[in-house]
N, C-alpha and C. Protein backbone atom coordinates (compact mmCIF):
# COMPACT_ATOMS: atom_id res chain seq x y z
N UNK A 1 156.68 -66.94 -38.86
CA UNK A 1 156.16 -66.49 -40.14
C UNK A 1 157.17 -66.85 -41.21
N UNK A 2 156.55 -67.92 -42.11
CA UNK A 2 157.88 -67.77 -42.87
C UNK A 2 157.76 -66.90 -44.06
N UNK A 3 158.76 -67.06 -45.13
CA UNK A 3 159.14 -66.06 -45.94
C UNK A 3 158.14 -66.16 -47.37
N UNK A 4 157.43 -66.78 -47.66
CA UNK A 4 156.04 -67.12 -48.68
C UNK A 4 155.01 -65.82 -47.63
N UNK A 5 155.11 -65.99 -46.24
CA UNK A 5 153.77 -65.31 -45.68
C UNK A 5 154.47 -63.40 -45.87
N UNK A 6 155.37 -63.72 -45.43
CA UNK A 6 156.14 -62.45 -45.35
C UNK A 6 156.42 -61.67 -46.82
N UNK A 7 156.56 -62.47 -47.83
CA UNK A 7 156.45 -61.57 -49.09
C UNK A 7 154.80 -61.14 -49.69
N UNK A 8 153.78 -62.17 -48.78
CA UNK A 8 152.39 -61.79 -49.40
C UNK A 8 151.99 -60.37 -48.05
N UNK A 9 152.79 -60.34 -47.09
CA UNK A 9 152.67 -59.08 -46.48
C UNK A 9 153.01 -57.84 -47.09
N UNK A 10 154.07 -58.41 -47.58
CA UNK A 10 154.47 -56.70 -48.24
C UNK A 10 153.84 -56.34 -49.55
N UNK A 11 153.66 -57.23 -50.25
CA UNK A 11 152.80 -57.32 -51.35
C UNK A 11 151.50 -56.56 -50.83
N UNK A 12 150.75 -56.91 -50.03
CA UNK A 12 149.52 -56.30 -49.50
C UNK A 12 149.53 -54.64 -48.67
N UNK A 13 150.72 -54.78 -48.04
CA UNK A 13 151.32 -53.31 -47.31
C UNK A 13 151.32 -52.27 -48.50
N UNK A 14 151.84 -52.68 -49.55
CA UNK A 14 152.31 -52.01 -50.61
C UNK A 14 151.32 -51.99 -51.44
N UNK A 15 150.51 -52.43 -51.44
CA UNK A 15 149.04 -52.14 -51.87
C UNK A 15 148.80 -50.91 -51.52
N UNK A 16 148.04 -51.31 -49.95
CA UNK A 16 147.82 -50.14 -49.40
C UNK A 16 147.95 -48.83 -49.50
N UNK A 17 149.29 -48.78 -49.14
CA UNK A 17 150.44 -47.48 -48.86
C UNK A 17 150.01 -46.95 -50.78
N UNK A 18 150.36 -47.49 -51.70
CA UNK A 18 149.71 -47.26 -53.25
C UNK A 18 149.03 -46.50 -53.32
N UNK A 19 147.30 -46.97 -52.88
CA UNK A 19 145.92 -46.38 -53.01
C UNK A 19 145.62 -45.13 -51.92
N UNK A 20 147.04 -44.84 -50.94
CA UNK A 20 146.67 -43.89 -50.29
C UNK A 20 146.09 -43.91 -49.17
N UNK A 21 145.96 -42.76 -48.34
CA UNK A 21 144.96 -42.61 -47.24
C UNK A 21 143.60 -42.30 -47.30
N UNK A 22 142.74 -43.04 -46.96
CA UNK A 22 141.38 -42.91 -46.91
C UNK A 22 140.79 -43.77 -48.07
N UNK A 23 141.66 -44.75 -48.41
CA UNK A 23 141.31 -46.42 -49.10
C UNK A 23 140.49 -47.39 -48.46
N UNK A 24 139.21 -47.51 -49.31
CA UNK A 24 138.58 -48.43 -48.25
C UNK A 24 138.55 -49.74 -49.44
N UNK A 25 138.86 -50.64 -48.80
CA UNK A 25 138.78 -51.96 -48.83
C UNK A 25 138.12 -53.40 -48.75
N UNK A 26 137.88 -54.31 -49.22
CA UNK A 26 137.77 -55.31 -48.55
C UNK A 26 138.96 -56.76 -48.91
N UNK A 27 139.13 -57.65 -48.12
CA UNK A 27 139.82 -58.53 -48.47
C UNK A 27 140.05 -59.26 -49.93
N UNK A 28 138.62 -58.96 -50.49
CA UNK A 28 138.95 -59.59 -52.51
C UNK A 28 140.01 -58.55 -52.69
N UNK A 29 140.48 -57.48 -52.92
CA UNK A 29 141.22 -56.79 -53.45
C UNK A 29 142.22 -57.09 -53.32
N UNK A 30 143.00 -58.39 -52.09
CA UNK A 30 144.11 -58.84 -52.55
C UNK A 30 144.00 -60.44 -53.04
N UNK A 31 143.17 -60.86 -53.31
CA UNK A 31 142.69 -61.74 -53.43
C UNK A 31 143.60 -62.97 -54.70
N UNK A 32 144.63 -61.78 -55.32
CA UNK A 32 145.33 -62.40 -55.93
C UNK A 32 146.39 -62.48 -55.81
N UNK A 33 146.74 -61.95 -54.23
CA UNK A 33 148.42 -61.79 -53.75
C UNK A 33 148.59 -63.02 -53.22
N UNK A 34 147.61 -64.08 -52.70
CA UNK A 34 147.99 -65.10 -51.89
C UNK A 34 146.42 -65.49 -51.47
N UNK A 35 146.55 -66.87 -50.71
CA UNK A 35 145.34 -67.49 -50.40
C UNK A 35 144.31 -66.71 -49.59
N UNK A 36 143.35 -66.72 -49.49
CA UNK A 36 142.19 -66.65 -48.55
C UNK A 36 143.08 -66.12 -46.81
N UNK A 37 143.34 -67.21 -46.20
CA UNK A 37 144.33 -67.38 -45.15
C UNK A 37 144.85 -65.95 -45.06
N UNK A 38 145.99 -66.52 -46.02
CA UNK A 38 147.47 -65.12 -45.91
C UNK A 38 146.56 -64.35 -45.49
N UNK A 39 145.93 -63.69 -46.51
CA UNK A 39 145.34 -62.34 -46.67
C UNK A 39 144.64 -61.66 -45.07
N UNK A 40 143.78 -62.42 -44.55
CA UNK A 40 143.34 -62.48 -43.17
C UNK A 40 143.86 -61.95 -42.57
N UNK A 41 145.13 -63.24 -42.04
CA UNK A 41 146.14 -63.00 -41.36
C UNK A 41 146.88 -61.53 -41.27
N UNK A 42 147.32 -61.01 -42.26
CA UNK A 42 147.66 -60.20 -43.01
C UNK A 42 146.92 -58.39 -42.85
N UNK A 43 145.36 -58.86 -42.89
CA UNK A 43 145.13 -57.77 -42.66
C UNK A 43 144.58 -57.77 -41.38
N UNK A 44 144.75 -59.12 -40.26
CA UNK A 44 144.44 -58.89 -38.70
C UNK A 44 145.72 -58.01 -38.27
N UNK A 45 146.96 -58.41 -38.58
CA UNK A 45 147.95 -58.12 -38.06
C UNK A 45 147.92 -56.38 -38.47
N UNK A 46 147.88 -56.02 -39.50
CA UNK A 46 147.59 -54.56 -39.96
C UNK A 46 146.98 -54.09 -38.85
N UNK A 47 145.38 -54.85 -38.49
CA UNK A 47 144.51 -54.09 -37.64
C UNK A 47 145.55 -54.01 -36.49
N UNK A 48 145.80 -55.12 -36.04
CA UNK A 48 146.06 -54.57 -34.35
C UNK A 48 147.27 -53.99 -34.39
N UNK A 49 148.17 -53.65 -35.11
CA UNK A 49 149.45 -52.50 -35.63
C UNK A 49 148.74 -51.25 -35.70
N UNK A 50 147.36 -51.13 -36.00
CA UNK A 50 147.23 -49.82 -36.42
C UNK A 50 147.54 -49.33 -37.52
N UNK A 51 147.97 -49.84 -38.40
CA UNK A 51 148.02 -49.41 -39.73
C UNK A 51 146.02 -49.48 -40.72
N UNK A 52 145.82 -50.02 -40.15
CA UNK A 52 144.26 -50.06 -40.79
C UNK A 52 143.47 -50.31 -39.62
N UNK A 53 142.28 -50.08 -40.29
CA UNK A 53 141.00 -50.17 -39.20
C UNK A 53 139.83 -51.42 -39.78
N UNK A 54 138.91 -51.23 -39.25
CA UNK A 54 137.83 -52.72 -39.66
C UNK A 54 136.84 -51.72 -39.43
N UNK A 55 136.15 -51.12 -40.52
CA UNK A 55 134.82 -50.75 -40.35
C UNK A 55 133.76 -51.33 -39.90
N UNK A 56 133.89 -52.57 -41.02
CA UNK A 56 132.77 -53.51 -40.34
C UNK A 56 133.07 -54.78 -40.73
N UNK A 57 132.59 -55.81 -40.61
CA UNK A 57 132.85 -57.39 -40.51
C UNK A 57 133.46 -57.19 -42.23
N UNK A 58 134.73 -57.50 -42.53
CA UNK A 58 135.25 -57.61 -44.17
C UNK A 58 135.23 -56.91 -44.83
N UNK A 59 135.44 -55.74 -44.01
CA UNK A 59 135.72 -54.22 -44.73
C UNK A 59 136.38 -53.25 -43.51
N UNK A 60 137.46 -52.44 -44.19
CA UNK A 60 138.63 -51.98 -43.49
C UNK A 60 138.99 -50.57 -44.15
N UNK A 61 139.77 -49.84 -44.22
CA UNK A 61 140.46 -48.75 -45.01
C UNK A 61 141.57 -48.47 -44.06
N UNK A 62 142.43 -47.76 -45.28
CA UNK A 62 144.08 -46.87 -44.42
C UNK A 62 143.55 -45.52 -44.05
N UNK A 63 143.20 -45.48 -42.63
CA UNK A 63 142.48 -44.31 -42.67
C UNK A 63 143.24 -42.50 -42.84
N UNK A 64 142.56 -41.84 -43.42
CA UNK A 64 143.39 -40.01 -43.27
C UNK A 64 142.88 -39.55 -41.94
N UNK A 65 144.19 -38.71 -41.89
CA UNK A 65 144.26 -38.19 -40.60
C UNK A 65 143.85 -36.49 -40.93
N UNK A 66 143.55 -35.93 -40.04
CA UNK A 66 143.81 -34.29 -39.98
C UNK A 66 144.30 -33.78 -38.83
N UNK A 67 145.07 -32.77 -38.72
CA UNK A 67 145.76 -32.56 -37.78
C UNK A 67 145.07 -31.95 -36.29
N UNK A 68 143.62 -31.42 -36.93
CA UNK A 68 143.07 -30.99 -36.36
C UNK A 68 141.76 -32.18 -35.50
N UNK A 69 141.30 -32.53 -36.06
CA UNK A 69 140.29 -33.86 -36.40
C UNK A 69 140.51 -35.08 -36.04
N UNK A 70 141.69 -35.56 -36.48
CA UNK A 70 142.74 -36.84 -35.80
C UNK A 70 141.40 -37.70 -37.11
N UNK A 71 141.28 -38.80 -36.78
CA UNK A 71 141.24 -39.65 -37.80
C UNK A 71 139.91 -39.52 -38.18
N UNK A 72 139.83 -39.48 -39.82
CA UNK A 72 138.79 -39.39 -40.51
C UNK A 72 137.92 -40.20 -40.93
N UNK A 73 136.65 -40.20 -41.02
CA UNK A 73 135.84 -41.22 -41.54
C UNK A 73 135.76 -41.15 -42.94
N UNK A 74 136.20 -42.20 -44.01
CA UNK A 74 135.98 -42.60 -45.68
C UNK A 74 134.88 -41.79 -46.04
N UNK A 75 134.81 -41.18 -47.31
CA UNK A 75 133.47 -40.79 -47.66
C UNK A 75 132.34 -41.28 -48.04
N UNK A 76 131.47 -41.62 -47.91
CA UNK A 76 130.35 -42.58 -48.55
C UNK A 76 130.83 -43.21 -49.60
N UNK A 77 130.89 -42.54 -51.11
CA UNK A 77 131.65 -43.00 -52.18
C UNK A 77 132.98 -43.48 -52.50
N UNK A 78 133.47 -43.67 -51.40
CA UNK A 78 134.52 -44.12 -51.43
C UNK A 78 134.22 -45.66 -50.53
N UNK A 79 133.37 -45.99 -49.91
CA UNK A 79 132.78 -46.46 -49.19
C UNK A 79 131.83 -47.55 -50.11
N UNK A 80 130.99 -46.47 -50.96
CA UNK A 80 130.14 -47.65 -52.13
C UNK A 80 131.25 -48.01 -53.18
N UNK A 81 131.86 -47.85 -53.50
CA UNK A 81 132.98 -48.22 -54.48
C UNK A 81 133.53 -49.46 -53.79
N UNK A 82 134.42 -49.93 -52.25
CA UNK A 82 134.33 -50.70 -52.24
C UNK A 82 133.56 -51.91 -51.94
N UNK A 83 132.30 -51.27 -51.55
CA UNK A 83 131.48 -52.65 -51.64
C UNK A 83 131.04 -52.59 -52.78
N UNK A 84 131.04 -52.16 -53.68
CA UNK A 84 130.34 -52.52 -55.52
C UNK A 84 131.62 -53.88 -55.95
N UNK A 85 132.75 -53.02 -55.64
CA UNK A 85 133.92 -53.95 -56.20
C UNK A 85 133.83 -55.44 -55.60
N UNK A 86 133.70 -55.37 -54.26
CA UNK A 86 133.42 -56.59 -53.19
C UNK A 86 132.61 -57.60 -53.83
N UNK A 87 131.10 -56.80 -54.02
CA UNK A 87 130.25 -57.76 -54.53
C UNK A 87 129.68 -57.57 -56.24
N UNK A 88 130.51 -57.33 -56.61
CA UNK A 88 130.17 -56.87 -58.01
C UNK A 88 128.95 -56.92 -58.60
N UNK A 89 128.66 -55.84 -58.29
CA UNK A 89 127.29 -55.06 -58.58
C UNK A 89 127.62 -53.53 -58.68
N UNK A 90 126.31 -53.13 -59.40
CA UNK A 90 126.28 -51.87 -59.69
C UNK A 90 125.57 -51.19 -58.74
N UNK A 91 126.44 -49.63 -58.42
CA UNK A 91 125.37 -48.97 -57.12
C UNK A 91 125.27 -47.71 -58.01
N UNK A 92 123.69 -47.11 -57.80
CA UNK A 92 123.34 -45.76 -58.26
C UNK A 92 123.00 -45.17 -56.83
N UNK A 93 123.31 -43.42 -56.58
CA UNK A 93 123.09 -42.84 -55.69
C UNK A 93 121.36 -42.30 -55.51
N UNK A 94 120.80 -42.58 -54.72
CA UNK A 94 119.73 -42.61 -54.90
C UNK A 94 119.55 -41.44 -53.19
N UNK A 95 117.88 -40.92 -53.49
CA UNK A 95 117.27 -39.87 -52.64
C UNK A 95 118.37 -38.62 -52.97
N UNK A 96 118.26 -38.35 -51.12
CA UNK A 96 118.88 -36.98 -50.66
C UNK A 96 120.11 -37.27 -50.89
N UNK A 97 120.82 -38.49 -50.89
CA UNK A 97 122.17 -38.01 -51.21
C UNK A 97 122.92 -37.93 -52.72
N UNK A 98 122.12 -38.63 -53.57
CA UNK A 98 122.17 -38.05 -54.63
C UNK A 98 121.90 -36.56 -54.88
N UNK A 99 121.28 -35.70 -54.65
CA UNK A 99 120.51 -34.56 -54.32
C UNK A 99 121.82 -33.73 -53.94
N UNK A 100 122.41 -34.28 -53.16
CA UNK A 100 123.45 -33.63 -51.91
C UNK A 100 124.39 -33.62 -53.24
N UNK A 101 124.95 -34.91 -53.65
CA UNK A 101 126.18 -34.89 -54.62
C UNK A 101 126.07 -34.21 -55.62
N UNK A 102 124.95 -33.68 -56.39
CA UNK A 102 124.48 -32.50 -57.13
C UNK A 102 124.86 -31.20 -57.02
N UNK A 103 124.99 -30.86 -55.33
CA UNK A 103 124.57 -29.45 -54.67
C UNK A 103 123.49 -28.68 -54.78
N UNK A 104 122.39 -29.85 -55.11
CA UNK A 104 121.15 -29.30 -55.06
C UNK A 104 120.13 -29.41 -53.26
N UNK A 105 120.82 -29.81 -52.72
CA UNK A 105 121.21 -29.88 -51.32
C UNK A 105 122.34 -29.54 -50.71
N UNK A 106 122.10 -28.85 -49.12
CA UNK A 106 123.17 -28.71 -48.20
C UNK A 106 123.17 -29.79 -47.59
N UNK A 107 122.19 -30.58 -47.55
CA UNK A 107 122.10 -31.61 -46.39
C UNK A 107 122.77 -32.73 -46.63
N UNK A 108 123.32 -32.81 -45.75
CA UNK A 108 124.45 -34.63 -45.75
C UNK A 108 122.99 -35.42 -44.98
N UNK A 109 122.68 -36.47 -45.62
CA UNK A 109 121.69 -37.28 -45.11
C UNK A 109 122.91 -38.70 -43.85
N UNK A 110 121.94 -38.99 -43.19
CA UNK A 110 122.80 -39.87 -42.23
C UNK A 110 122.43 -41.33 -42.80
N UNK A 111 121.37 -41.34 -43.28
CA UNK A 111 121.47 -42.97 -44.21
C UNK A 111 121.44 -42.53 -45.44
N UNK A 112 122.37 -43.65 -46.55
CA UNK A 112 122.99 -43.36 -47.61
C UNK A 112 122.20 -43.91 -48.57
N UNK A 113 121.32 -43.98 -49.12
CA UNK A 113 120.66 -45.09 -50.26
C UNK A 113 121.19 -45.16 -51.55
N UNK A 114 121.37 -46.44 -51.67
CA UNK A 114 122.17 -46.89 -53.13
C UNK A 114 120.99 -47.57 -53.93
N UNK A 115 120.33 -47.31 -54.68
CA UNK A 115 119.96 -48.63 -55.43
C UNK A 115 121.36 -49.27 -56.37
N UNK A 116 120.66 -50.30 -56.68
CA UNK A 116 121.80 -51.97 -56.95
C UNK A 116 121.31 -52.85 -58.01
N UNK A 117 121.96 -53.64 -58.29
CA UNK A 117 121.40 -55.13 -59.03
C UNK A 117 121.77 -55.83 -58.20
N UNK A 118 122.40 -55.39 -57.19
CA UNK A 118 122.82 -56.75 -56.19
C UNK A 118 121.31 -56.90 -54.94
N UNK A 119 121.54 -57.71 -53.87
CA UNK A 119 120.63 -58.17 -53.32
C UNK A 119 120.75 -56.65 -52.21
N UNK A 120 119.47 -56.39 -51.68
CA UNK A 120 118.81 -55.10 -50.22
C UNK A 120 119.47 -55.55 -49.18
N UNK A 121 120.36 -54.98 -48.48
CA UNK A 121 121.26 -54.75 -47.24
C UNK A 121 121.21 -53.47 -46.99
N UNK A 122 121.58 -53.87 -45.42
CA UNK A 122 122.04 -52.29 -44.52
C UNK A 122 123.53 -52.61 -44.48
N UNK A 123 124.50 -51.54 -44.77
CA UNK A 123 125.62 -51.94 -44.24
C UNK A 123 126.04 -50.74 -43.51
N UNK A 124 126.50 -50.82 -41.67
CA UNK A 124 126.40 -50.09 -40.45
C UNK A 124 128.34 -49.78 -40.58
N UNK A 125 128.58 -48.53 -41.26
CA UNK A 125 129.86 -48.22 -40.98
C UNK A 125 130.07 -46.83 -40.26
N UNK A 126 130.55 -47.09 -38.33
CA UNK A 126 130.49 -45.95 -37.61
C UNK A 126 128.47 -45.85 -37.50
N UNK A 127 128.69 -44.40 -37.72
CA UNK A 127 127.06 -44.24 -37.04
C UNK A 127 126.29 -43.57 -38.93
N UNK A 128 127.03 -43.79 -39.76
CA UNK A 128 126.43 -44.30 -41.15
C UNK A 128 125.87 -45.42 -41.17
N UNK A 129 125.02 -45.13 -42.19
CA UNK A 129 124.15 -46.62 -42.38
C UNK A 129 123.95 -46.04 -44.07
N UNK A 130 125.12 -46.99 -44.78
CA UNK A 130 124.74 -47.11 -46.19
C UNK A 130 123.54 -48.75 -46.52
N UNK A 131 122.59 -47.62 -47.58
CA UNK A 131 121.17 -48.58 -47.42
C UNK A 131 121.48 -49.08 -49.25
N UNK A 132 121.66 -50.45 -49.45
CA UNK A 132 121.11 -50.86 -50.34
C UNK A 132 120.16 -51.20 -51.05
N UNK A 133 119.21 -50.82 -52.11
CA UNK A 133 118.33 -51.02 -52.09
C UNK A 133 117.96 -51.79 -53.50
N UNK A 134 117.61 -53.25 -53.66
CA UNK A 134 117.69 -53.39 -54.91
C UNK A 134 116.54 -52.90 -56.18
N UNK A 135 117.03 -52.57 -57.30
CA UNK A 135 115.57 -52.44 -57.94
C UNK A 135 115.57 -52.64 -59.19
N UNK A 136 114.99 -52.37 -60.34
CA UNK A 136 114.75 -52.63 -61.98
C UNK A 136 115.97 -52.60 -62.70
N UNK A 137 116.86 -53.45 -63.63
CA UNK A 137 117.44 -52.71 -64.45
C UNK A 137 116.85 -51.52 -64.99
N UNK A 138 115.53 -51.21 -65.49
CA UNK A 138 115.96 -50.41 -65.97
C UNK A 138 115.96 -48.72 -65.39
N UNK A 139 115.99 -49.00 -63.89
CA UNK A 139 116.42 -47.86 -62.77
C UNK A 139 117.92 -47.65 -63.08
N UNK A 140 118.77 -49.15 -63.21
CA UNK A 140 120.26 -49.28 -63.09
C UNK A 140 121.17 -48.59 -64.88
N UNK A 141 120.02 -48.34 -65.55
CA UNK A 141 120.37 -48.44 -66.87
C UNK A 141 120.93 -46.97 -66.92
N UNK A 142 120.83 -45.89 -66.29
CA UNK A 142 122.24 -44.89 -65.98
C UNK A 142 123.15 -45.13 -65.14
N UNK A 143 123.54 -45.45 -64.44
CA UNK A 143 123.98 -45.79 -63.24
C UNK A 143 125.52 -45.48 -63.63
N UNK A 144 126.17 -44.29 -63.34
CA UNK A 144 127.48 -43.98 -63.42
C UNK A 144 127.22 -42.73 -64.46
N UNK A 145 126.52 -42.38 -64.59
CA UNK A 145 125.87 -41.04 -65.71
C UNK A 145 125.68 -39.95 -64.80
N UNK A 146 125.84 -38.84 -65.51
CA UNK A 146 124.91 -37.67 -64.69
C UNK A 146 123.76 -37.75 -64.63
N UNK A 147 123.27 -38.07 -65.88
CA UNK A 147 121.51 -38.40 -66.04
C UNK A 147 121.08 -39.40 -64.66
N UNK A 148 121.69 -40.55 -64.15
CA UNK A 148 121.28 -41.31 -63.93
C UNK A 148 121.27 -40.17 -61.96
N UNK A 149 122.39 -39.36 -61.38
CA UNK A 149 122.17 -39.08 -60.60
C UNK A 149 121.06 -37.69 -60.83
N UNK A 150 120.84 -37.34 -61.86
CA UNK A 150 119.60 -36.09 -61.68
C UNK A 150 118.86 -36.57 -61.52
N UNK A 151 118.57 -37.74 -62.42
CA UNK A 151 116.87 -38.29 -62.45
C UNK A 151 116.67 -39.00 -60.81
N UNK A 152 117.79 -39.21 -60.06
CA UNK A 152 117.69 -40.05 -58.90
C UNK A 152 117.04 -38.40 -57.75
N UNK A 153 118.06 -38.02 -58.55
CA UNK A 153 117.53 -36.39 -57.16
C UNK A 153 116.40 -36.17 -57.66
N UNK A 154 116.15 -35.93 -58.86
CA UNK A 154 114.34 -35.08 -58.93
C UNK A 154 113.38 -36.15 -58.16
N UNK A 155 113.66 -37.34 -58.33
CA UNK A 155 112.71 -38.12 -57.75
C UNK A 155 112.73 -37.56 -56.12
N UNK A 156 113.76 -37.28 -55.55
CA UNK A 156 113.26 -36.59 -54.23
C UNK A 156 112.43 -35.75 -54.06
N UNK A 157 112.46 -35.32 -54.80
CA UNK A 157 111.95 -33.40 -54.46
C UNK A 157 110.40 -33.80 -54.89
N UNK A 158 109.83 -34.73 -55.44
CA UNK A 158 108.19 -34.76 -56.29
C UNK A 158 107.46 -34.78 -55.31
């Protein structure tokens, strides 16, 4: 390893360690420490150290621990944050779990629905299944508002 690969390691370590435990990720986020390559490399070697995990194919986090619990799963929103950043698009919380993030629900739903401007995917992290769903700007035209998560919950309940 020479010393160009070894300073875009610590550069990226030190990322990490930065944003904390329970940072989820994908590889663009270092995207300006060093090539395509490095970065890989970089965060294979993380994986099999154990310093990070691979949720799913190009997405990873530093996971939190509890003492009780041992290692924790990311929260959804912490979860749509980095795939919004990934693929830059906008995600609104949509159904029951909008509903839920309200506390107009107890219920944690087990699939997550986002509407998007980006393109309809499932993305399978653990035994979550965050659902993309694309639809209208002008669905997207709150999107980061309170308005935009009430009007997403009342639509459950009609």
């Amino acid at each position: 390893m020479g010393k160009h690969t070894q300073s875009i390691d610590n550069k990226i370590r030190n990322r990490i360690y930065g944003h904390g435990k329970g940072w989820a990720f994908t590889p663009a986020h270092f995207s300006d420490l060093g090539s395509r390559d490095a970065v890989a490399s970089a965060l294979k070697r993380y994986r099999q150290s154990g310093l990070i995990r691979q949720l799913a194919r190009g997405f990873y986090d530093y996971p939190a621990t509890d003492p009780e619990l041992g290692i924790l799963a990311p929260p959804p929103d912490v979860l749509a944050r980095a795939l919004a950043g990934r693929d830059a698009v906008r995600l609104q919380p949509s159904g029951a779990y909008a509903a839920n993030l309200l506390g107009l629900s107890t219920q944690m739903p087990m699939k997550i629905v986002y509407l998007t401007d980006g393109r309809s995917r499932t993305v399978e992290v653990g035994k979550k299944q965050i659902i993309l769903k694309q639809t209208t700007p002008r669905n997207m035209a709150t999107t980061g508002k309170i308005s935009g998560l009430v009007i997403q919950a009342l639509l459950t309940f009609r």
